[in-house]
Protein backbone atom coordinates (compact mmCIF):
# COMPACT_ATOMS: atom_id res chain seq x y z
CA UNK A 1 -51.46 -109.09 -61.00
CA UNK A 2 -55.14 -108.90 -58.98
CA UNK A 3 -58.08 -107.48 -60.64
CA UNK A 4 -60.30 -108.21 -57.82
CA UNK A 5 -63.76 -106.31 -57.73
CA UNK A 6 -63.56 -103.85 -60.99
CA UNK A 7 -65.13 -105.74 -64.09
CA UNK A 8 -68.75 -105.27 -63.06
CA UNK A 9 -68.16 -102.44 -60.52
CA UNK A 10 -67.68 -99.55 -62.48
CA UNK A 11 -65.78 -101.27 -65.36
CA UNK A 12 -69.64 -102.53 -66.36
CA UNK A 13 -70.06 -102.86 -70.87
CA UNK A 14 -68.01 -105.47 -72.62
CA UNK A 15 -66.10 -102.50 -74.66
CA UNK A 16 -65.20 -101.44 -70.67
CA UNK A 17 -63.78 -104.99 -69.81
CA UNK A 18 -62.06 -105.29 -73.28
CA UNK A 19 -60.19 -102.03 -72.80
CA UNK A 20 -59.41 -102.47 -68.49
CA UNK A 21 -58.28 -106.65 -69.66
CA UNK A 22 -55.86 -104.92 -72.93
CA UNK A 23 -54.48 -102.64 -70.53
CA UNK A 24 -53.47 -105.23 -67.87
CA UNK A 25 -51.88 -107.45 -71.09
CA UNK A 26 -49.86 -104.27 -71.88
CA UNK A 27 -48.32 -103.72 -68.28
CA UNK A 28 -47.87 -108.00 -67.41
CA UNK A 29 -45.36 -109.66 -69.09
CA UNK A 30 -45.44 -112.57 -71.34
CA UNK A 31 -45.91 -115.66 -69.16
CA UNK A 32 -47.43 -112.75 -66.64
CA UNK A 33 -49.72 -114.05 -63.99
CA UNK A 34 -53.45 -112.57 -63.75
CA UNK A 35 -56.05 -113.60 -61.33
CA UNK A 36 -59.27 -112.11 -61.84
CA UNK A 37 -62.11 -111.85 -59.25
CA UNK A 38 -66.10 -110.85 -60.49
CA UNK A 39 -69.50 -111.64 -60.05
CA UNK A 40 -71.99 -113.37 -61.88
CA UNK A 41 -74.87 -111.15 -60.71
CA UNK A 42 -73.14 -108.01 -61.90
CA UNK A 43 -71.77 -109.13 -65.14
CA UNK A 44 -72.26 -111.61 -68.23
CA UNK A 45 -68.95 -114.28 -68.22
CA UNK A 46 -66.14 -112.36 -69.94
CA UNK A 47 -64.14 -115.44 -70.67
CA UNK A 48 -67.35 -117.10 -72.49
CA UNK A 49 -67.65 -114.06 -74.16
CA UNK A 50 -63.67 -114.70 -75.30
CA UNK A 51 -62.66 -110.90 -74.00
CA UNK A 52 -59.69 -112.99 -72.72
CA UNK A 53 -59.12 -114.93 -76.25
CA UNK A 54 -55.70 -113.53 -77.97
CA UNK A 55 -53.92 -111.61 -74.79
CA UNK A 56 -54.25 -114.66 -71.94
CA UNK A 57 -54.57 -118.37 -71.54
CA UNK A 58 -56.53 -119.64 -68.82
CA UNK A 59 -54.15 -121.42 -66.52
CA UNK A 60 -54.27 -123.08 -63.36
CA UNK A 61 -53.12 -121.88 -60.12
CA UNK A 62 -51.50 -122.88 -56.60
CA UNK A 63 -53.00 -126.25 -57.04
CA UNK A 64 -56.39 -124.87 -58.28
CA UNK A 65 -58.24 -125.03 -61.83
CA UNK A 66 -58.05 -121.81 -63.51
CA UNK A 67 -61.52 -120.99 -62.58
CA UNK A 68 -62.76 -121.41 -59.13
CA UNK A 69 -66.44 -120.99 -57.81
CA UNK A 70 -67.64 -120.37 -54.58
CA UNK A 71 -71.98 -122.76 -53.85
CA UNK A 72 -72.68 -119.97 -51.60
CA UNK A 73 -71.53 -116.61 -53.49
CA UNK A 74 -72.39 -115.08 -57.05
CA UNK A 75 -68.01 -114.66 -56.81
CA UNK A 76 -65.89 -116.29 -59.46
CA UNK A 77 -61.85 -116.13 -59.70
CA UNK A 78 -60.13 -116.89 -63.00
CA UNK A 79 -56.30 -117.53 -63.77
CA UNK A 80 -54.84 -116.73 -66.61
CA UNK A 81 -51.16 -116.60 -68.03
CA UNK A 82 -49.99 -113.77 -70.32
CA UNK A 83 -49.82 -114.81 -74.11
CA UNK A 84 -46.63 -113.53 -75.77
């Protein structure tokens, strides 16, 4: 699954994120693949605030740590792995 330019466009407060990241953990299946794409401009870190912690387990990807930064953009991607 892609979450790719919602947390911090219109999916904005932590209780926001927390609801949109328990929703994704209820439709993936355990061992489930999420990649998630925001912006540090837009919103605090939600895996540093631990709105991952208990549903998904940061995982790396395609050869790729499970987060990956871009020097010229505010974009970050995550990977995580269902929890089940």
């Amino acid at each position: 699954m892609i979450c790719n330019g919602i947390l911090g466009y219109g999916v904005d407060s932590s209780a926001q994120q927390q609801q949109a990241i328990a929703a994704m953990a209820r439709i993936l299946r355990p061992g489930g693949r999420l990649l998630v794409g925001w912006n540090t401009d837009k919103i605090d870190d939600p895996v540093a605030a631990g709105l991952f912690a208990g549903l998904f387990t940061e995982a790396p990807f395609a050869g790729h740590p499970s987060r990956v930064r871009f020097h010229e953009a505010t974009h970050v991607y995550d990977s995580f792995t269902r929890k089940g």
